[in-house]
C-alpha atoms as a PDB file:
ATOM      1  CA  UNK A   1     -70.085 -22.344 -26.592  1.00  0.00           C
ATOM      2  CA  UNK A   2     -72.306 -21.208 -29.578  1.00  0.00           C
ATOM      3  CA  UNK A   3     -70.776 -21.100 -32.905  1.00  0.00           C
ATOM      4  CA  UNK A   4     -71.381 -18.043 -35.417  1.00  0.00           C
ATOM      5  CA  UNK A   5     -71.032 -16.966 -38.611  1.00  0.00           C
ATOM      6  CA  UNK A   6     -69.561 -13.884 -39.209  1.00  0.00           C
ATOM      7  CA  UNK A   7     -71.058 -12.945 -42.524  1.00  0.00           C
ATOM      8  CA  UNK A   8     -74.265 -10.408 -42.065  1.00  0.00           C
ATOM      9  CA  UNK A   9     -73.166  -9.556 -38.434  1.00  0.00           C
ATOM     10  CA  UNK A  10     -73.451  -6.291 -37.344  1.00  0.00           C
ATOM     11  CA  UNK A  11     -70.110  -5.458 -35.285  1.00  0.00           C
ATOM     12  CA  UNK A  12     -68.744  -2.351 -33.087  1.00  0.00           C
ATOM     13  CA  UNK A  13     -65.041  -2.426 -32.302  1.00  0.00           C
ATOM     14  CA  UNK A  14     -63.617   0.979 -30.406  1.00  0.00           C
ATOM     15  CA  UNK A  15     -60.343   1.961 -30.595  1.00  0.00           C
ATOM     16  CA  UNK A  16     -60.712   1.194 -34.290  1.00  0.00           C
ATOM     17  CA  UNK A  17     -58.002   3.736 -35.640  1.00  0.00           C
ATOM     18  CA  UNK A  18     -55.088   2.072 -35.408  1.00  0.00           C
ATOM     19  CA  UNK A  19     -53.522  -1.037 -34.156  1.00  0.00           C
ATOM     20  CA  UNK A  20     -55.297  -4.686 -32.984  1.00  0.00           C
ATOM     21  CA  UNK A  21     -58.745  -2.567 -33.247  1.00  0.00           C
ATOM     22  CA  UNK A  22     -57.640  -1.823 -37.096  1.00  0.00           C
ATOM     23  CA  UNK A  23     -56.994  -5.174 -37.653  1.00  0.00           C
ATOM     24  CA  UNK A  24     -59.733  -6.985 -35.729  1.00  0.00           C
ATOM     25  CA  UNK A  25     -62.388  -4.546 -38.029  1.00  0.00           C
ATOM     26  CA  UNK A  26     -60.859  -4.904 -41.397  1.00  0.00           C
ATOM     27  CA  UNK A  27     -61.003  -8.605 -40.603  1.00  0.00           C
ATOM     28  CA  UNK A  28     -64.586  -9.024 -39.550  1.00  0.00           C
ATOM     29  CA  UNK A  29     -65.129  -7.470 -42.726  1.00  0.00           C
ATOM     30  CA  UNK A  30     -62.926  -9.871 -44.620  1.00  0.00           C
ATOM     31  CA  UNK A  31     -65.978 -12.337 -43.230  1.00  0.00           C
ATOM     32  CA  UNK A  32     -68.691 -10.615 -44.325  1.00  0.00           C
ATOM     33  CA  UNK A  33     -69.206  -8.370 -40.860  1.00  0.00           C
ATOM     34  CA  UNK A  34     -70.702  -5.095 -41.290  1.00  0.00           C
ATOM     35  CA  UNK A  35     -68.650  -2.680 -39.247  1.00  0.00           C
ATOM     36  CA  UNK A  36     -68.938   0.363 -37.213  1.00  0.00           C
ATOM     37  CA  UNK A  37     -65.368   1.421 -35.855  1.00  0.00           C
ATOM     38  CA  UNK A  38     -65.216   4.505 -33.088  1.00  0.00           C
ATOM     39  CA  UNK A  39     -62.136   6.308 -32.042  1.00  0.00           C
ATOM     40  CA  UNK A  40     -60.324   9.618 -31.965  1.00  0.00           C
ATOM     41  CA  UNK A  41     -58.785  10.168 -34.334  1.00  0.00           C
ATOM     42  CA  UNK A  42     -61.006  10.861 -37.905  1.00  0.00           C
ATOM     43  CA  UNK A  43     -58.443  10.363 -40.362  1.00  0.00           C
ATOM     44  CA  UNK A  44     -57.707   7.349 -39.395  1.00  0.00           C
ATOM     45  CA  UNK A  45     -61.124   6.033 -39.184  1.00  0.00           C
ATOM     46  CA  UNK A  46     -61.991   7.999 -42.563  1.00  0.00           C
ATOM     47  CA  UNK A  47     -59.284   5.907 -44.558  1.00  0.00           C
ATOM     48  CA  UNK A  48     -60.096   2.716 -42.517  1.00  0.00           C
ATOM     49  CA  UNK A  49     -64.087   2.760 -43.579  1.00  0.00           C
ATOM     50  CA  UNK A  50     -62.118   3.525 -47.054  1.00  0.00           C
ATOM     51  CA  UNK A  51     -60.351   0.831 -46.824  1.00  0.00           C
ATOM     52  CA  UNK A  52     -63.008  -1.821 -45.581  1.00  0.00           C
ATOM     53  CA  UNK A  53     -65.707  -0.013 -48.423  1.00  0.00           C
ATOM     54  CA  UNK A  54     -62.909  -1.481 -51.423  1.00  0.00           C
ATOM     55  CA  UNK A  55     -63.178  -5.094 -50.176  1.00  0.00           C
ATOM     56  CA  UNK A  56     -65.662  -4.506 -51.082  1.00  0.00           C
ATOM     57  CA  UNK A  57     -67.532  -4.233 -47.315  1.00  0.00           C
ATOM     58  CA  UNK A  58     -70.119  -2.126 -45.134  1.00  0.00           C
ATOM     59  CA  UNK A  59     -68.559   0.310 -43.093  1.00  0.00           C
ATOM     60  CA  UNK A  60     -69.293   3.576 -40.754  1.00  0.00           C
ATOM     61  CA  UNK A  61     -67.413   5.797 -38.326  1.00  0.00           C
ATOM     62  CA  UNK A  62     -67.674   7.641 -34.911  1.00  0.00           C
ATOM     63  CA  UNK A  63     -65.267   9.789 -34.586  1.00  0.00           C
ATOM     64  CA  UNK A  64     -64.956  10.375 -30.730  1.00  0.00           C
ATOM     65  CA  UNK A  65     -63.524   9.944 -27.355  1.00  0.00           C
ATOM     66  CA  UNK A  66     -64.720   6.803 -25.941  1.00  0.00           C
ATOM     67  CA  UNK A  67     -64.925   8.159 -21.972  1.00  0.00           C
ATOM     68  CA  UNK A  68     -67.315  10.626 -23.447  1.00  0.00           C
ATOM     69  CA  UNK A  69     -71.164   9.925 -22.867  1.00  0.00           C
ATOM     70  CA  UNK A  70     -72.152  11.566 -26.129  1.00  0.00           C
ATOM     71  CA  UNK A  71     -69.808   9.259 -27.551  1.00  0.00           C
ATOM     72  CA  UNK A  72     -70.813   6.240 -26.678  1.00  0.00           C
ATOM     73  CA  UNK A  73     -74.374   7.324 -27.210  1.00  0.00           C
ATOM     74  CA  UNK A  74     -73.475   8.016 -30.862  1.00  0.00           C
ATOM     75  CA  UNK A  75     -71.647   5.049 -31.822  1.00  0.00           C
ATOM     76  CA  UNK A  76     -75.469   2.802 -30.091  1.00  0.00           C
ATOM     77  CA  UNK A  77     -77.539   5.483 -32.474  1.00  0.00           C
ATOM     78  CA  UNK A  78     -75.682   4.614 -35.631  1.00  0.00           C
ATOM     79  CA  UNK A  79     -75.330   1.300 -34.554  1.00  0.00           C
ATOM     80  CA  UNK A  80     -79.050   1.139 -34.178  1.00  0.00           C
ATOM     81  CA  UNK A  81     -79.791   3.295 -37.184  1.00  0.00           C
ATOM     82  CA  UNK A  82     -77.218   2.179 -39.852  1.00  0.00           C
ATOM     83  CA  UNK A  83     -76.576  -1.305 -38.688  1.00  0.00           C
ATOM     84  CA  UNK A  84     -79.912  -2.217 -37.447  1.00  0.00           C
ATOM     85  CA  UNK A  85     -78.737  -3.216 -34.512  1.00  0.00           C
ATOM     86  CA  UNK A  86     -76.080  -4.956 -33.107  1.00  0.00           C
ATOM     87  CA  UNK A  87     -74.404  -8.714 -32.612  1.00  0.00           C
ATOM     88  CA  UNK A  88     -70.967  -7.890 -32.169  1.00  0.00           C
ATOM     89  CA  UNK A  89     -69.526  -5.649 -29.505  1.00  0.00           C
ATOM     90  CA  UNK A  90     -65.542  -5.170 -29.640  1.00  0.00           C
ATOM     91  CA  UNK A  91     -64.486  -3.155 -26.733  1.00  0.00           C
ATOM     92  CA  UNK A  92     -60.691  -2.683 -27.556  1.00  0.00           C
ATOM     93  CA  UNK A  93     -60.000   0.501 -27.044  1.00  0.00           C
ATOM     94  CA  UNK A  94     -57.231   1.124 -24.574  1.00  0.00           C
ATOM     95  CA  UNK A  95     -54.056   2.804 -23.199  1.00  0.00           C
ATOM     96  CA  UNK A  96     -51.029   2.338 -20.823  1.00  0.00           C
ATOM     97  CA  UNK A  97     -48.534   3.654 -18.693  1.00  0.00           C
ATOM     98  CA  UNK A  98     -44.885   2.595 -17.497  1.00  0.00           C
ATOM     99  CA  UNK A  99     -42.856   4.015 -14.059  1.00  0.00           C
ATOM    100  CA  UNK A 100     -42.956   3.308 -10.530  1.00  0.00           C
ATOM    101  CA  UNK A 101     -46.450   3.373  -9.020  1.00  0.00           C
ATOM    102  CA  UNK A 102     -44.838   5.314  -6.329  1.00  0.00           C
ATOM    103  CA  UNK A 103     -43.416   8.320  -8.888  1.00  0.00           C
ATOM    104  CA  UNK A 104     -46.706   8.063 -10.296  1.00  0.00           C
ATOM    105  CA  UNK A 105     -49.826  11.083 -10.048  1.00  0.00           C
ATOM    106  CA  UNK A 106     -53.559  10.179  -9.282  1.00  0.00           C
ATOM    107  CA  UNK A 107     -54.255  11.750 -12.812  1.00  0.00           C
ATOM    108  CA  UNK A 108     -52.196   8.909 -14.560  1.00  0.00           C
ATOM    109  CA  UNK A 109     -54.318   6.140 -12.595  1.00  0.00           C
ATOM    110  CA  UNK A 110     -57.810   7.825 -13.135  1.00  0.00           C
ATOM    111  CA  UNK A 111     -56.995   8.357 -16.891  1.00  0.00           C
ATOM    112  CA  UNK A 112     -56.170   4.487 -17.264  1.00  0.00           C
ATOM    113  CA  UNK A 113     -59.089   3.584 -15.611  1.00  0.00           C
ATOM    114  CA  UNK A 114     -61.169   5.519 -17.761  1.00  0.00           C
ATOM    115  CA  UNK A 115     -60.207   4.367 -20.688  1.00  0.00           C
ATOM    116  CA  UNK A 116     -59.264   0.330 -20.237  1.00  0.00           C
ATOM    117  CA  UNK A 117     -62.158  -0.047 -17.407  1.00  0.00           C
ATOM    118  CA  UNK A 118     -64.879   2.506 -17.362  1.00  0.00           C
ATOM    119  CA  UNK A 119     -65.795   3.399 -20.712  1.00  0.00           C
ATOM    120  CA  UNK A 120     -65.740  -0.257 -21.640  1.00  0.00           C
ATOM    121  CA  UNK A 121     -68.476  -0.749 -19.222  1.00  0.00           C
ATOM    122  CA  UNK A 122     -70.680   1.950 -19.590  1.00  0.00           C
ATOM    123  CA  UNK A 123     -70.403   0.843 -23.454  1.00  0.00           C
ATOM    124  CA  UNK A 124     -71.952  -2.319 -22.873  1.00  0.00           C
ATOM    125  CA  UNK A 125     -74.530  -1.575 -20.052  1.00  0.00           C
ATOM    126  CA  UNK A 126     -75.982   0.721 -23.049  1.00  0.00           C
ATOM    127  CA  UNK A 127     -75.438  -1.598 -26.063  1.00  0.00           C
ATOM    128  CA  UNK A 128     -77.262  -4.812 -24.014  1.00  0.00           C
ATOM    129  CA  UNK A 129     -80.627  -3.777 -25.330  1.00  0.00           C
ATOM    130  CA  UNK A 130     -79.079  -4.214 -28.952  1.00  0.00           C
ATOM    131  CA  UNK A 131     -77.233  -7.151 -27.991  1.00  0.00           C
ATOM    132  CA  UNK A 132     -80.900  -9.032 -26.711  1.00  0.00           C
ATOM    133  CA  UNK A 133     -82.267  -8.063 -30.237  1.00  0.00           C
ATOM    134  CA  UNK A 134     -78.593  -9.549 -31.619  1.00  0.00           C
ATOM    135  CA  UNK A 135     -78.437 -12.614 -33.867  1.00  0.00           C
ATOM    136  CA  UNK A 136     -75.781 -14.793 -31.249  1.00  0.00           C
ATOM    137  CA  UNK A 137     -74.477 -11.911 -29.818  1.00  0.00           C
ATOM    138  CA  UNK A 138     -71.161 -11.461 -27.982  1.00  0.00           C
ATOM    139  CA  UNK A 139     -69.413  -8.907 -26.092  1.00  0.00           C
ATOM    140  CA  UNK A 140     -65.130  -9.654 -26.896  1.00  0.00           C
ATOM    141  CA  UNK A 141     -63.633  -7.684 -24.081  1.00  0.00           C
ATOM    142  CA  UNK A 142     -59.507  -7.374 -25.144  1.00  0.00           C
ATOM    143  CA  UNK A 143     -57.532  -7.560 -22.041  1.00  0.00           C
ATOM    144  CA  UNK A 144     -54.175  -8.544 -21.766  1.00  0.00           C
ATOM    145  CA  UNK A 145     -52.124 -11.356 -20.348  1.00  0.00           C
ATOM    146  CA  UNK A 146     -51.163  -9.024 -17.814  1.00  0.00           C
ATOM    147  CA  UNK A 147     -54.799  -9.219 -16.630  1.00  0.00           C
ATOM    148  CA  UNK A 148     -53.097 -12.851 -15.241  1.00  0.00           C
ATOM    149  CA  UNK A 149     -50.136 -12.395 -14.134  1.00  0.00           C
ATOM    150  CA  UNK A 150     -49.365  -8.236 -12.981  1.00  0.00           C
ATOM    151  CA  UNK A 151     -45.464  -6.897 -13.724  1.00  0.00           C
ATOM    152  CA  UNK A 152     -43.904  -4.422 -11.998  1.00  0.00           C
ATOM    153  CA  UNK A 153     -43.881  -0.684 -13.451  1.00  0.00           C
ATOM    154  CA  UNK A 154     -47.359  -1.114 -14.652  1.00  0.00           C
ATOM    155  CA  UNK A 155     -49.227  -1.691 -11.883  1.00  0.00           C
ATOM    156  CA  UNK A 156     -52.356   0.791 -13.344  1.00  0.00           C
ATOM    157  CA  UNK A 157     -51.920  -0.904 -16.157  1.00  0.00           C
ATOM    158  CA  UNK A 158     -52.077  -4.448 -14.599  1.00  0.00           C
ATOM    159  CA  UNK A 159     -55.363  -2.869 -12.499  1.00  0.00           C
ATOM    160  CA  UNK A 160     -57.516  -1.998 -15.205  1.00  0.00           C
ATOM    161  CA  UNK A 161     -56.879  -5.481 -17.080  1.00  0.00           C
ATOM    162  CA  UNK A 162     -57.375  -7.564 -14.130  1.00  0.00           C
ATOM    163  CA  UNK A 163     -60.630  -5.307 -13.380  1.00  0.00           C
ATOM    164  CA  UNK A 164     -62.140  -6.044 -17.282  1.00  0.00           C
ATOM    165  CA  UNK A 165     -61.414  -9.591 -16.762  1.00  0.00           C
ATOM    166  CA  UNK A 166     -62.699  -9.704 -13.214  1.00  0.00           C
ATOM    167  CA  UNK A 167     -66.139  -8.205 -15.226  1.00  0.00           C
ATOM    168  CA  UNK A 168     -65.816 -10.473 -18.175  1.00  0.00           C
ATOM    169  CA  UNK A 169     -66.628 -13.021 -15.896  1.00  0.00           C
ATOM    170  CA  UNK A 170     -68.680 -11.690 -14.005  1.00  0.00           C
ATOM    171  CA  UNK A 171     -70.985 -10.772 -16.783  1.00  0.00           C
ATOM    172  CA  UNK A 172     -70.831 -14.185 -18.934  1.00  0.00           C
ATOM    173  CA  UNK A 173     -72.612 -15.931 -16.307  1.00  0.00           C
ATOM    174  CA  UNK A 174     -75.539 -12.940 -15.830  1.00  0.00           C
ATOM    175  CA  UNK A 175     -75.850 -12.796 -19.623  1.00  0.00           C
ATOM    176  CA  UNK A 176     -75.763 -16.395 -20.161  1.00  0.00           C
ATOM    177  CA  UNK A 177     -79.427 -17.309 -19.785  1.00  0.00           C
ATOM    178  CA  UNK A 178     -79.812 -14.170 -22.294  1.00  0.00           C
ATOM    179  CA  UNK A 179     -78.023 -16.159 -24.854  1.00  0.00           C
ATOM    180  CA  UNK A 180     -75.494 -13.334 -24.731  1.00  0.00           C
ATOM    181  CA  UNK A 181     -71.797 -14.434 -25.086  1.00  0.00           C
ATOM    182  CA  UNK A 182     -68.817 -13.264 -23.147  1.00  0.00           C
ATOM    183  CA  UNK A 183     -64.850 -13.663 -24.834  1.00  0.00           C
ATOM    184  CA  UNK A 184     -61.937 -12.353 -22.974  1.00  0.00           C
ATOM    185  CA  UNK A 185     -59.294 -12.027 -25.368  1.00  0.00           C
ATOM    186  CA  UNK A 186     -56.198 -12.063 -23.871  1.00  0.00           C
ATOM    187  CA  UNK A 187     -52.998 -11.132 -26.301  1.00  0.00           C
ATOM    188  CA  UNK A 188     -49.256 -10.352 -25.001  1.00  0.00           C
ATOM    189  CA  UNK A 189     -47.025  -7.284 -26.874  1.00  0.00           C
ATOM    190  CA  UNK A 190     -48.330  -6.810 -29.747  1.00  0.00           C
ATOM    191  CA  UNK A 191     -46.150  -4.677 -32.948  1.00  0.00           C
ATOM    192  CA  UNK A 192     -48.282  -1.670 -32.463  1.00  0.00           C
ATOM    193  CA  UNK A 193     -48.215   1.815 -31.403  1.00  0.00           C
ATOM    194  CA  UNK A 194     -49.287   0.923 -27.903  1.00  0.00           C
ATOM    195  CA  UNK A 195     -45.973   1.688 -26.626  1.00  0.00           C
ATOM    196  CA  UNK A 196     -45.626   5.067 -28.679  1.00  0.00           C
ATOM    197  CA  UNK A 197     -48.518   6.193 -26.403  1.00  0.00           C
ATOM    198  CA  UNK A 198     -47.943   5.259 -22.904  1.00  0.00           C
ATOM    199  CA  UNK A 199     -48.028   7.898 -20.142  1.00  0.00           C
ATOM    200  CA  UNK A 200     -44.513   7.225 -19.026  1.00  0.00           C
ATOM    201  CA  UNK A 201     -43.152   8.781 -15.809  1.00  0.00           C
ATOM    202  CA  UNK A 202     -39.517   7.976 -16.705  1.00  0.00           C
ATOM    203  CA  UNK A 203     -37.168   7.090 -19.847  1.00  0.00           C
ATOM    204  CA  UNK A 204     -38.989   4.190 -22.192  1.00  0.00           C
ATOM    205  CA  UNK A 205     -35.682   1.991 -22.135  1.00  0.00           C
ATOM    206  CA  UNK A 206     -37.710  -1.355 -22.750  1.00  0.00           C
ATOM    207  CA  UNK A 207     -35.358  -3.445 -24.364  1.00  0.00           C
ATOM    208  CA  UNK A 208     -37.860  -6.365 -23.620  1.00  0.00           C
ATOM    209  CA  UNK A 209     -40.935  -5.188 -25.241  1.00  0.00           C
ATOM    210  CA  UNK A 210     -40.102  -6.776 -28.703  1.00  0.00           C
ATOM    211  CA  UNK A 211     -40.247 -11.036 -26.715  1.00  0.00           C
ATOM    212  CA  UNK A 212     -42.409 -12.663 -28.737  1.00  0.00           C
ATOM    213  CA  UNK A 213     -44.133  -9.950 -29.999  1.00  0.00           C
ATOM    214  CA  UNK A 214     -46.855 -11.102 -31.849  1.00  0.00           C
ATOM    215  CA  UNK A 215     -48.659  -8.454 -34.997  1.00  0.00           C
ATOM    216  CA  UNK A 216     -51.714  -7.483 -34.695  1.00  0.00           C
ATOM    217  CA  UNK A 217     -53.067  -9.103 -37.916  1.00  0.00           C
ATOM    218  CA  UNK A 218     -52.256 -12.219 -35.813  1.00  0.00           C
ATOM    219  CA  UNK A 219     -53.995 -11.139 -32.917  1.00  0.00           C
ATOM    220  CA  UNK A 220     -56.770 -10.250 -35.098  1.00  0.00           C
ATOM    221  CA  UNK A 221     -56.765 -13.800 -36.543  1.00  0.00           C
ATOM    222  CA  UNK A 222     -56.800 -15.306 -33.899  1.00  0.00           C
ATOM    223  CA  UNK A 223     -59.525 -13.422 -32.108  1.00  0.00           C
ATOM    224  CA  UNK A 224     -62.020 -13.076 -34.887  1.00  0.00           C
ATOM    225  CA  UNK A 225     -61.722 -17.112 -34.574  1.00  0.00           C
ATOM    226  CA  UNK A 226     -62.530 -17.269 -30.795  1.00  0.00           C
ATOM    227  CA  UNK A 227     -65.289 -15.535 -31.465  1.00  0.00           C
ATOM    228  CA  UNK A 228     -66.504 -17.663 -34.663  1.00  0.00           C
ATOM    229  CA  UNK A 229     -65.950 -20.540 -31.978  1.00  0.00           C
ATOM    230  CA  UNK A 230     -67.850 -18.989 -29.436  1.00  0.00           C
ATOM    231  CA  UNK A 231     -64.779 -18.893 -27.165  1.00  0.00           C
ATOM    232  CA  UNK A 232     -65.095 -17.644 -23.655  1.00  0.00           C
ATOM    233  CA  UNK A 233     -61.137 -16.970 -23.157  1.00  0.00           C
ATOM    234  CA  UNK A 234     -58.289 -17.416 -25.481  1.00  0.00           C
ATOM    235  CA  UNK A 235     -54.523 -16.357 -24.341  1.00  0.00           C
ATOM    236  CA  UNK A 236     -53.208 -15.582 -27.784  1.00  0.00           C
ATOM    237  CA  UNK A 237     -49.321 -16.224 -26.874  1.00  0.00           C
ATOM    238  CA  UNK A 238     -47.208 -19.023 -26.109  1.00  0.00           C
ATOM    239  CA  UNK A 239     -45.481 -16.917 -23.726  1.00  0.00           C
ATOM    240  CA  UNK A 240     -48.143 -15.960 -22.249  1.00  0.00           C
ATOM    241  CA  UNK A 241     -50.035 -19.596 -21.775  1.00  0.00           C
ATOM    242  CA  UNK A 242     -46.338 -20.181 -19.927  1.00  0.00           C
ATOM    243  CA  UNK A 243     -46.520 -17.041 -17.801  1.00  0.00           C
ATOM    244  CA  UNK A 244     -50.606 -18.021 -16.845  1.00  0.00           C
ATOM    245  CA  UNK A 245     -50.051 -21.085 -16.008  1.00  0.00           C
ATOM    246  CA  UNK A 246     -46.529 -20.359 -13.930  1.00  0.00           C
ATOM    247  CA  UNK A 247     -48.359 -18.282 -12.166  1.00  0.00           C
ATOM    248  CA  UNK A 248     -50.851 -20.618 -11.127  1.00  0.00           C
ATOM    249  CA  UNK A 249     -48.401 -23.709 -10.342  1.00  0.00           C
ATOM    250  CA  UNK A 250     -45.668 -22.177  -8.916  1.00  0.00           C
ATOM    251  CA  UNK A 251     -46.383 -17.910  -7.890  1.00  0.00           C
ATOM    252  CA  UNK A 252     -43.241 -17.635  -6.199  1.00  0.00           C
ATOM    253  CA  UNK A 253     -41.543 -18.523  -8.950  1.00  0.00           C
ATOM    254  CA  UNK A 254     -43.345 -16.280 -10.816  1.00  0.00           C
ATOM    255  CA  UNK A 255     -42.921 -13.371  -8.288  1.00  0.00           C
ATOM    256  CA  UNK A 256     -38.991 -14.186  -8.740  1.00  0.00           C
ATOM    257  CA  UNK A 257     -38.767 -13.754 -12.606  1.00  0.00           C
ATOM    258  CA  UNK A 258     -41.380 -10.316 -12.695  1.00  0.00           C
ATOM    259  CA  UNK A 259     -38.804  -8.843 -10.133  1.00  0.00           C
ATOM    260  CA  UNK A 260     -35.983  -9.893 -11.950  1.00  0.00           C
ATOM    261  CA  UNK A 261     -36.988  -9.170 -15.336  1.00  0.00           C
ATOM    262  CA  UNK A 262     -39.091  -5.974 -14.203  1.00  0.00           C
END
């Protein structure tokens, strides 16, 4: 593990408008991080870089679609140009769905995949040249706890996180002799607007999705000091460590409770 000091680094989180992205920027900033935040949404980001500018802290925005080559291209020029490179790559940007995978359409996998898989990749194959330039760079890859342990009725869902952790691990042992670290960061439900954007092919009746619901300026917390550490995986929940390791021990207990609870 390499330890790191946040102050001075230069830091890219997508999915920035809102949410655990929100919170994870505004508190690498608290730390002294200079930040670049990308999403879609430009008011958001426009009162965010406000808000980061009165800490008082360095801030700049991409406003953009994160599947979107010219995107991601942007957000590694001003990165580049603004920053001065790069030592902090937050690829958090990411959306979900809920409904049978049997009632579900191609479209709704391919867009999930896209967004939670895809684009997170292509976004670091073209920041690595940054990141070899980086003072103790890291890539912090946000999955989910359901990248452990899959549910039923989000089985795309479950795909794409078990895919970026899959890669996560893949790549911290390639990058390794590069000096180049690799954090999984693993959080449960989180008091966000995640669920106000789900693709959805039935009814949202989920009177389980406030459990141990954790906010996002704890998930925030708690990531920004995995990656101080040097961390390569942190599961941010109780509920979740219980879930992981149930899984593990005793699956068919696990299968029994996802069914039943699902």
């Amino acid at each position: 593990m390499t330890r790191r000091k946040i102050a001075g680094s230069r830091a890219v989180v997508t999915g920035g408008s809102s949410g655990i992205g929100q919170a994870i920027a505004l508190a690498l900033a608290r730390q002294g991080a200079r930040v670049l935040v990308t999403a879609r949404r430009g008011d958001r980001l426009e009162q965010l870089v406000g808000d980061i500018r009165l800490l008082p802290g360095e801030a700049y925005s991409v406003i953009g679609d994160i599947t979107d080559v010219r995107t991601r291209n942007e957000v590694l020029r001003v990165a580049e140009s603004e920053l001065g490179g790069l030592d902090i790559l937050v690829n958090n940007a990411g959306i979900g769905a809920v409904g049978p995978f049997q009632r579900a359409s191609p479209e709704r996998l391919r867009a999930i995949m896209e967004v939670n898989f895809f684009a997170p990749l292509e976004l670091t194959r073209g920041a690595l040249p940054l990141l070899q330039k980086g003072y103790r760079p890291i890539i912090v890859n946000v999955g989910s706890v359901l990248g452990h342990r899959a549910v039923p009725k989000k089985s795309e869902y479950c795909a794409s996180k078990f895919a970026l952790h899959g890669f996560s691990d893949a790549l911290r042992a390639e990058l390794a002799r590069q000096g180049i670290d690799v954090l999984l960061v693993s959080p449960s439900t989180t008091s966000s607007e995640f669920f106000d954007r789900v693709i959805s092919s039935e009814p949202m009746n989920l009177p389980w999705k406030t459990l141990g619901q954790m906010s996002c300026d704890q998930v925030a917390r708690k990531a920004v000091r995995a990656i101080r550490a040097g961390k390569h995986e942190v599961i941010l929940s109780a509920g979740g460590k219980f879930l992981v390791w149930l899984d593990r021990l005793c699956p068919r207990l696990a299968d029994w409770l996802t069914m039943r609870l699902g």
